[in-house]
N, C-alpha and C. Protein backbone atom coordinates (compact mmCIF):
# COMPACT_ATOMS: atom_id res chain seq x y z
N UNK A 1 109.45 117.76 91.53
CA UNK A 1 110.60 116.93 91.87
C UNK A 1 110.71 115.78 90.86
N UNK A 2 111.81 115.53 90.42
CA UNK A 2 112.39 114.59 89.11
C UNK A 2 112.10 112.94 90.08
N UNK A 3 111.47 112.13 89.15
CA UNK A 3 112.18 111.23 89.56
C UNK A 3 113.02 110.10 89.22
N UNK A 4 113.67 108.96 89.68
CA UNK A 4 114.73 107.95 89.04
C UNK A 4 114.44 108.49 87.97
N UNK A 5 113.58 107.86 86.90
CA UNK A 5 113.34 108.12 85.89
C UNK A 5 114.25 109.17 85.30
N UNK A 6 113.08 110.25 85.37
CA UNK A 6 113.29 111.73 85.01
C UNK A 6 115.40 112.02 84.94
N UNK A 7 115.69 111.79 86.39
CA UNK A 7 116.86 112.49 86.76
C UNK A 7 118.04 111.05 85.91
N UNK A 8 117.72 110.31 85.80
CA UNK A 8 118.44 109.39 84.74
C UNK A 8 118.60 110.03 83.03
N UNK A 9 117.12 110.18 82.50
CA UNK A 9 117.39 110.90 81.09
C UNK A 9 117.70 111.91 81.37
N UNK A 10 117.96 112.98 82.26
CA UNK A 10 118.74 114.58 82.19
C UNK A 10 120.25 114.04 82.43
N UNK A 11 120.55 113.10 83.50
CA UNK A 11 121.70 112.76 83.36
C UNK A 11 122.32 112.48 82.23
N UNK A 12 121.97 111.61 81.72
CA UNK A 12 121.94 110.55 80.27
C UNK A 12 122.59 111.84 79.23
N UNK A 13 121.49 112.80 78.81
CA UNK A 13 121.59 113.68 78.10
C UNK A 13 122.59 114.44 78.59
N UNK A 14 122.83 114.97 79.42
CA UNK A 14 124.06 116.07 79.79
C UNK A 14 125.13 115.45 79.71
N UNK A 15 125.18 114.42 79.65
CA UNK A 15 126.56 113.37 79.90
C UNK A 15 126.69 112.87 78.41
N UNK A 16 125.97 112.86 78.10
CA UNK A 16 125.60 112.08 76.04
C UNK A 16 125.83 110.71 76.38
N UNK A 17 124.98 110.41 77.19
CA UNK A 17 125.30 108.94 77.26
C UNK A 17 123.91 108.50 76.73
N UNK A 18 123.90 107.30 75.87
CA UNK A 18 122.68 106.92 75.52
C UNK A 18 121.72 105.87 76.36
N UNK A 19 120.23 106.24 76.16
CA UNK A 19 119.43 106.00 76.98
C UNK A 19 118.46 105.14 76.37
N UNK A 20 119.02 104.16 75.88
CA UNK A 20 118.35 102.86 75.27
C UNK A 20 117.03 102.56 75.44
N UNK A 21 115.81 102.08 74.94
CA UNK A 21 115.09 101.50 75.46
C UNK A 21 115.25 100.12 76.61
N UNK A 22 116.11 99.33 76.06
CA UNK A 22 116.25 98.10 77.11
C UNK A 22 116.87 98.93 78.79
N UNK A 23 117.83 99.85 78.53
CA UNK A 23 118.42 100.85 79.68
C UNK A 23 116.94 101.16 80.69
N UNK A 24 116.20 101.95 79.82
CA UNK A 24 115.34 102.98 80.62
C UNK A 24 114.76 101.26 81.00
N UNK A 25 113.61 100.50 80.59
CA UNK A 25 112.75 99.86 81.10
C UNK A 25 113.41 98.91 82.58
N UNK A 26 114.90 98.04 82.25
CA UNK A 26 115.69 97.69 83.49
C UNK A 26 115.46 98.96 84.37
N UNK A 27 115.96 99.84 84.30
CA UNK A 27 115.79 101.29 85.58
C UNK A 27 114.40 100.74 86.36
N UNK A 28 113.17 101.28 85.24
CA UNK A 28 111.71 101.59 85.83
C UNK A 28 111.73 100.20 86.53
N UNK A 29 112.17 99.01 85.98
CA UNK A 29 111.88 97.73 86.66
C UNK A 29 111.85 97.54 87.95
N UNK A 30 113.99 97.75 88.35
CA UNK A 30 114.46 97.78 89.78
C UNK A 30 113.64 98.90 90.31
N UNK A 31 113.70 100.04 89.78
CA UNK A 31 113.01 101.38 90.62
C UNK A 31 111.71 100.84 91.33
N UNK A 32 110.32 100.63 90.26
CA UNK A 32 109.48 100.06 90.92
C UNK A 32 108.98 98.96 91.48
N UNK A 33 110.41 97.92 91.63
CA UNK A 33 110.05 96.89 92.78
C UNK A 33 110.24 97.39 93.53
N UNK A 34 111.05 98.18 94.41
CA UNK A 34 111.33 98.58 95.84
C UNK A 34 111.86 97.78 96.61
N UNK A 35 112.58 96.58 96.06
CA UNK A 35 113.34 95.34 96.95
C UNK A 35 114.38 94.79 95.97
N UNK A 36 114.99 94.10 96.54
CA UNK A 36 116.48 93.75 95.24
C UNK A 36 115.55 92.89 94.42
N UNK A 37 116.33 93.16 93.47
CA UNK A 37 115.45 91.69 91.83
C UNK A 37 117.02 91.18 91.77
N UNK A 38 116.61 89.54 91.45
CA UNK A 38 118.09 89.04 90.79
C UNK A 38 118.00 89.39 89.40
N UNK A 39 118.92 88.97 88.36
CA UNK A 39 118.89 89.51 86.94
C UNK A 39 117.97 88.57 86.34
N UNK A 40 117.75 87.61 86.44
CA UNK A 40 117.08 86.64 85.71
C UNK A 40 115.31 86.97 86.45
N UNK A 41 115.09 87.96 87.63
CA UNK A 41 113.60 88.31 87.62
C UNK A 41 113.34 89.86 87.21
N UNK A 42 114.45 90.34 86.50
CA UNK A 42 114.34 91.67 86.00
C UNK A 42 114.16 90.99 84.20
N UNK A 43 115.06 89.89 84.12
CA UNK A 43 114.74 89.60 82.87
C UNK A 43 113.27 89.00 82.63
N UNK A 44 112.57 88.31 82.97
CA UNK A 44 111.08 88.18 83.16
C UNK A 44 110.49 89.16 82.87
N UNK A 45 110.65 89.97 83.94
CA UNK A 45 109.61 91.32 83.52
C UNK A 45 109.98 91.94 82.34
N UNK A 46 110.91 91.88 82.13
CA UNK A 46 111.94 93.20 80.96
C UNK A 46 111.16 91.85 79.70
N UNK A 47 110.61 90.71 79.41
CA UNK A 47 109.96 90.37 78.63
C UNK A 47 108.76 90.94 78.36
N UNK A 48 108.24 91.29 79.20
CA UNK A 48 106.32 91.64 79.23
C UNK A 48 106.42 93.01 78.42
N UNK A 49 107.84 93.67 77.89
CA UNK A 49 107.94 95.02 77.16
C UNK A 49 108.63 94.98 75.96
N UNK A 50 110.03 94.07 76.36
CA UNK A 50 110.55 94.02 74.88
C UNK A 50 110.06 92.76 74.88
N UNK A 51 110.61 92.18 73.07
CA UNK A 51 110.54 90.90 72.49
C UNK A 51 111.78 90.07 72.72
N UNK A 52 111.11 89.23 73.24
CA UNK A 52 112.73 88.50 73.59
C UNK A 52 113.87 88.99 73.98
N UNK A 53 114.20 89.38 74.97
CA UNK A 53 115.03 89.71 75.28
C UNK A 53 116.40 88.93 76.24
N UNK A 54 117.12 88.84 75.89
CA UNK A 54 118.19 88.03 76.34
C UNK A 54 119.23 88.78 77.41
N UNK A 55 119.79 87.52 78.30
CA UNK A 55 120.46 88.01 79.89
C UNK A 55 121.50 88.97 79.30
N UNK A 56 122.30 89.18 78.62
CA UNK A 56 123.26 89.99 78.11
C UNK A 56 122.77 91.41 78.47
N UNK A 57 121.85 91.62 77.38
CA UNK A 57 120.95 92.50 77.82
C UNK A 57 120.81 93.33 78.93
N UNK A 58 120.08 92.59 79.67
CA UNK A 58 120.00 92.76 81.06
C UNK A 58 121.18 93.03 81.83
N UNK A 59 122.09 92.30 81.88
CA UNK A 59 123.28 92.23 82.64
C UNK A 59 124.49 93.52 81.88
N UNK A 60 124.12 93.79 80.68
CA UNK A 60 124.93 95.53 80.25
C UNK A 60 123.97 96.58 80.50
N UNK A 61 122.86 96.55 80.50
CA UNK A 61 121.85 97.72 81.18
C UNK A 61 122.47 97.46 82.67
N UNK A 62 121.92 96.79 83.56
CA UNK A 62 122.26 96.78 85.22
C UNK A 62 123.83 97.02 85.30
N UNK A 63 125.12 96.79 84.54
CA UNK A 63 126.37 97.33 84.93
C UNK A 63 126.10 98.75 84.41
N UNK A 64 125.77 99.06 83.24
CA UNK A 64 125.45 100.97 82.93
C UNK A 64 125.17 101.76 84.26
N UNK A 65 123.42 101.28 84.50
CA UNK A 65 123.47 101.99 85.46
C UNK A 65 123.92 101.82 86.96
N UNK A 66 124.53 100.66 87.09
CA UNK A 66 125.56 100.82 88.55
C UNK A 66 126.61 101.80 88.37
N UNK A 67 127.31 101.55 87.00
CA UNK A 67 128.48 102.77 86.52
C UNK A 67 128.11 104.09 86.84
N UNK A 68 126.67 104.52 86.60
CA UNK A 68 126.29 105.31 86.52
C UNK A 68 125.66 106.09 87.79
N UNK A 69 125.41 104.99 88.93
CA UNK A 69 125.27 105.44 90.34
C UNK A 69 123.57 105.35 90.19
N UNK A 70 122.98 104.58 89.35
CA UNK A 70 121.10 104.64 89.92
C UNK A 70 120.85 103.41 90.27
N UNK A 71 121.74 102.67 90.04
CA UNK A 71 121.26 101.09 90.80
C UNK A 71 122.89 100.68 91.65
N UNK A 72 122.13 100.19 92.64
CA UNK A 72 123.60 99.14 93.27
C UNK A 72 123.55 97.87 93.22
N UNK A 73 124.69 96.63 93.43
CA UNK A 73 124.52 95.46 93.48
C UNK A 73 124.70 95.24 94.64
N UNK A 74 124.11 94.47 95.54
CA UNK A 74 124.36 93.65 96.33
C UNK A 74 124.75 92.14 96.28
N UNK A 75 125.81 92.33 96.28
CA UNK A 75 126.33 91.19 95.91
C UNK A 75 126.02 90.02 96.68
N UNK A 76 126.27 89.83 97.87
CA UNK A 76 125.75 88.61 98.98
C UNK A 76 124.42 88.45 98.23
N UNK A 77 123.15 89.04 98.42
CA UNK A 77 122.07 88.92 97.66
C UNK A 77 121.94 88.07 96.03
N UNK A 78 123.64 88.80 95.25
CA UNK A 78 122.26 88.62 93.97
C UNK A 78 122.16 89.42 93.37
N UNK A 79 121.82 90.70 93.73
CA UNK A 79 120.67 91.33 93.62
C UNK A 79 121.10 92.48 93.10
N UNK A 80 119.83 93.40 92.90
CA UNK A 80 120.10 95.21 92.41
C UNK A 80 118.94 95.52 93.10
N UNK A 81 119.35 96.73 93.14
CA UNK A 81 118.14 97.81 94.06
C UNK A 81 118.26 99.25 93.39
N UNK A 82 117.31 99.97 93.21
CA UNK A 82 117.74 101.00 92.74
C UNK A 82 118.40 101.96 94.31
N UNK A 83 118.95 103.54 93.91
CA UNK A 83 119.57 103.71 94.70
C UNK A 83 118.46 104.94 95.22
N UNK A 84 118.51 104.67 96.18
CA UNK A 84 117.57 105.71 97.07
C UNK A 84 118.56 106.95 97.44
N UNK A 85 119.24 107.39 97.27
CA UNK A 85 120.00 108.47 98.07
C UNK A 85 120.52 109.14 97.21
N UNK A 86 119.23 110.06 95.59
CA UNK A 86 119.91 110.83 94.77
C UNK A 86 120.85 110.45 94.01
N UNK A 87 121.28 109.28 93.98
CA UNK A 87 122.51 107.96 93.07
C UNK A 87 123.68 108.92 93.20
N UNK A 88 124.13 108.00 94.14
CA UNK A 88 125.81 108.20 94.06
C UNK A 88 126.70 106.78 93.80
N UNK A 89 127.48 107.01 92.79
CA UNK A 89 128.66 105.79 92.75
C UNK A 89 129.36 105.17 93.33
N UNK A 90 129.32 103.99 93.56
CA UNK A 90 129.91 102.56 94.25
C UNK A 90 129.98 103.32 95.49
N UNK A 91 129.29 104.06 96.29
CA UNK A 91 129.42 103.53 97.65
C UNK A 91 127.87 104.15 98.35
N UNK A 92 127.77 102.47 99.04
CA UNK A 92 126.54 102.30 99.90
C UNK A 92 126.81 101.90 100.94
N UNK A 93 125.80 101.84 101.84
CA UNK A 93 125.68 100.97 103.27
C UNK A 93 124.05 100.43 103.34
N UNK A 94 124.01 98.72 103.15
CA UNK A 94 122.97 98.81 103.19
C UNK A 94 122.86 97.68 104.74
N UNK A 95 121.37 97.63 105.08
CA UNK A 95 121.06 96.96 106.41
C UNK A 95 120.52 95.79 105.48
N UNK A 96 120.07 94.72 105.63
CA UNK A 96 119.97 93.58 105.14
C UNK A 96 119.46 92.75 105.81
N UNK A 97 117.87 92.34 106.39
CA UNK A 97 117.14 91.78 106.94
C UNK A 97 117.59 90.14 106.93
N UNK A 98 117.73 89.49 107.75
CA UNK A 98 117.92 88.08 107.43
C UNK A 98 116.75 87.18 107.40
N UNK A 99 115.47 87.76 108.01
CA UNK A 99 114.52 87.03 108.41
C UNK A 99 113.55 87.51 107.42
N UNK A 100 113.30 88.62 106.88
CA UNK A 100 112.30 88.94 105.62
C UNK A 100 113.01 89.34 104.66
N UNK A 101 114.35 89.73 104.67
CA UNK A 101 114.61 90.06 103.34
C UNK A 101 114.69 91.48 102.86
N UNK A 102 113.96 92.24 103.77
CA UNK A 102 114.26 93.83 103.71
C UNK A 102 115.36 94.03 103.65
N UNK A 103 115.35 95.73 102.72
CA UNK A 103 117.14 95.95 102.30
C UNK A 103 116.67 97.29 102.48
N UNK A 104 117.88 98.29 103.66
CA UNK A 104 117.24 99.51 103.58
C UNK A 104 118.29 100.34 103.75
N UNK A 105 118.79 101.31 102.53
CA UNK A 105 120.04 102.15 101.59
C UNK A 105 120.42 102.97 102.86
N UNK A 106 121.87 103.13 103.45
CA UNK A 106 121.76 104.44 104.41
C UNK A 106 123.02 105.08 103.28
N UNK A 107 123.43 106.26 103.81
CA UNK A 107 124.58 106.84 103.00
C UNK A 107 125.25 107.43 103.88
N UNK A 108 126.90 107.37 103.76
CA UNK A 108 127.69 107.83 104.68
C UNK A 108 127.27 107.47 106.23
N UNK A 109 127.50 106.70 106.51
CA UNK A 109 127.26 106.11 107.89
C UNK A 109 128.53 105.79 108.79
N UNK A 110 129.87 105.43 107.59
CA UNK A 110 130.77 105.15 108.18
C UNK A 110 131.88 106.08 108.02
N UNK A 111 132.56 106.54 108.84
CA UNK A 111 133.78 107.39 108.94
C UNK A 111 134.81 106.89 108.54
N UNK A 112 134.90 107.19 106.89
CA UNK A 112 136.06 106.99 106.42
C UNK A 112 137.59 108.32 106.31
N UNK A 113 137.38 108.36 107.57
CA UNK A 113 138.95 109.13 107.57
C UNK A 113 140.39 107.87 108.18
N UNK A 114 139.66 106.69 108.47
CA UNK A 114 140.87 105.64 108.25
C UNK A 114 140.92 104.69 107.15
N UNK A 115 139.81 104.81 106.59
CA UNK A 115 139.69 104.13 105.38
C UNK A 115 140.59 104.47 104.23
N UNK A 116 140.42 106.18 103.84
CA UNK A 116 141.00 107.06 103.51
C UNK A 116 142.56 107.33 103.06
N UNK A 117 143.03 107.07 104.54
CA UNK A 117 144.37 106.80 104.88
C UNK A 117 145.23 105.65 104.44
N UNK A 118 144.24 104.90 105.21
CA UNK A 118 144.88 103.25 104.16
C UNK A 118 144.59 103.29 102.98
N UNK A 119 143.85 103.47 102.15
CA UNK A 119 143.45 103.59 100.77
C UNK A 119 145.12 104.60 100.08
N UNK A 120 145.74 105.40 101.10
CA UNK A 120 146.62 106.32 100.33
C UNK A 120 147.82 105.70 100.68
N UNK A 121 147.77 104.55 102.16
CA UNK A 121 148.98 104.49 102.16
C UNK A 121 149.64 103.28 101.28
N UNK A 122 148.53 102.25 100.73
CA UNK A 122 148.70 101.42 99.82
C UNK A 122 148.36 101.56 98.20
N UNK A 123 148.84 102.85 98.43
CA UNK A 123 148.36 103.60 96.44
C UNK A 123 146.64 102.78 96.07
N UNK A 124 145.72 102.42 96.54
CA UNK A 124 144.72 101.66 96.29
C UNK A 124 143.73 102.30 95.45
N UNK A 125 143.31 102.13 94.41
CA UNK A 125 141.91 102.94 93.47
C UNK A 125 140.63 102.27 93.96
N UNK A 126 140.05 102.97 94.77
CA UNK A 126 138.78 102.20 95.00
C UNK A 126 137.60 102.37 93.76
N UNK A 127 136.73 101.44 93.28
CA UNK A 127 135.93 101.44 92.56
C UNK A 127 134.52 101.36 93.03
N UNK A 128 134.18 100.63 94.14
CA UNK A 128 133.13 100.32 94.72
C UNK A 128 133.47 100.30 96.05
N UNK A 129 132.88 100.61 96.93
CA UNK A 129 132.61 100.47 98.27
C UNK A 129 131.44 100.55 99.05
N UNK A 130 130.93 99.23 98.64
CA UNK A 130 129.96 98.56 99.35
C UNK A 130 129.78 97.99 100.87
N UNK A 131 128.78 98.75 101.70
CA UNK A 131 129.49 97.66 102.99
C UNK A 131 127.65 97.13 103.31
N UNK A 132 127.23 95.62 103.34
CA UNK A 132 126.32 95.02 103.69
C UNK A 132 126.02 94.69 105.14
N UNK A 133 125.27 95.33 105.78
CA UNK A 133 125.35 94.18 107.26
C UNK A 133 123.79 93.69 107.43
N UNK A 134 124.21 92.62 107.86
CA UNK A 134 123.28 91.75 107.84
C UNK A 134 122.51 91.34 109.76
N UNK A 135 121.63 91.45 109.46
CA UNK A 135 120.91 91.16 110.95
C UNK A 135 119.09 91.23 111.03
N UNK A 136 118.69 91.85 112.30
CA UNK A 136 117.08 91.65 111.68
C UNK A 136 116.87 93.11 112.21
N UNK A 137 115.30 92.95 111.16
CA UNK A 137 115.14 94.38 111.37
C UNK A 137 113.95 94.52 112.03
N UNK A 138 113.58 95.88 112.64
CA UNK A 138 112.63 96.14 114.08
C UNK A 138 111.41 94.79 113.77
N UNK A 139 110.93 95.13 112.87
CA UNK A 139 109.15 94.69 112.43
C UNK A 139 109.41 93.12 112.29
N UNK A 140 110.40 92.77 112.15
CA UNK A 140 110.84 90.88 112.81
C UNK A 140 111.13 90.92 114.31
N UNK A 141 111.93 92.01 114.65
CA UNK A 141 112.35 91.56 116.36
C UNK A 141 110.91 91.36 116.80
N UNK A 142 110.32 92.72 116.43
CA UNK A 142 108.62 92.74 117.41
C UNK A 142 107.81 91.84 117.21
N UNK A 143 108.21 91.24 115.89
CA UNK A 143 106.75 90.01 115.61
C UNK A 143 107.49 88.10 115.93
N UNK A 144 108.72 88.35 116.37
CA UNK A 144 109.22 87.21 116.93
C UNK A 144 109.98 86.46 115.75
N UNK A 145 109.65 86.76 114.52
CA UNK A 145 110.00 86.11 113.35
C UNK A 145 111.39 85.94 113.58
N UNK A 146 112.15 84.56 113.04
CA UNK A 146 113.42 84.06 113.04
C UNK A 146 113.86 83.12 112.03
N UNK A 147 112.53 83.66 110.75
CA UNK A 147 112.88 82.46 109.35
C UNK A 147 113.65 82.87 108.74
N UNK A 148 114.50 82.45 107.86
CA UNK A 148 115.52 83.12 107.54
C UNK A 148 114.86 83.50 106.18
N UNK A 149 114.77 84.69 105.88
CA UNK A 149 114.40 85.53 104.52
C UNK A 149 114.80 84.62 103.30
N UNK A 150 113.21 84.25 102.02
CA UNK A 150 113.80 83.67 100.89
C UNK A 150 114.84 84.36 100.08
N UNK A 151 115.47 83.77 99.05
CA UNK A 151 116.27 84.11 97.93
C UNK A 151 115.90 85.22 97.17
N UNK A 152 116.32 85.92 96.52
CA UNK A 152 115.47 86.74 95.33
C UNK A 152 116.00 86.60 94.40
């Protein structure tokens, strides 16, 4: 079984899209935190590989691969996450811990056959469709926790 990684350069290649060094290392970054990074703690790390590397950088790698469906933004956050659900383009549903900060990807959750509709009856091009909800999640209800989750 391929993973982020892997299924990014077969993409990359079948598509001829180029697969930069600064590209691939942002990917492995978000991939192996497993929690949103803001751009400026992807840029940190994305130092410890390239030389100097500057937010530009960073910030045209992380729009590539959102374009590209292996990372999403969460915007309320900040943040990027890679995409857990085989990467599909601009549309997620994520749950969004308020008290730790957990972020956890569902896909197709919501029934867009009125979405759909309105989307056709106002000629609308959707590009992204992101929907965030925010609340707490089991392993805070059970442990009583009610701090509100730091920044990232």
């Amino acid at each position: 079984m391929l993973n982020l990684l892997d299924k990014a350069a077969v993409h990359c290649e079948q598509n001829q899209l180029r697969l930069t060094r600064p590209r691939k290392q942002v990917l492995r970054i978000v991939m192996e935190a497993g929690k949103p990074l803001g751009a400026y703690d992807i840029l940190k790390q994305l130092a410890l590989c390239i030389e100097e590397p500057k937010p530009p950088t960073v910030y045209r790698a992380l729009q590539f691969w959102c374009e590209e469906g292996f990372i999403h933004a969460i915007d309320s956050l900040k943040a990027y996450i890679a995409c857990s659900h085989d990467h599909h383009i601009g549309e997620a549903q994520f749950f969004i811990c308020n008290t730790c900060g957990d972020v956890t990807e569902e896909h197709s959750l919501i029934d867009k056959a009125a979405l759909k509709a309105s989307i056709i009856k106002h000629q609308f091009k959707i590009k992204t469709c992101t929907t965030e909800i925010k609340g707490q999640c089991v392993n805070c209800k059970i442990n009583g926790d009610d701090a509100p989750a730091p920044s990232p």
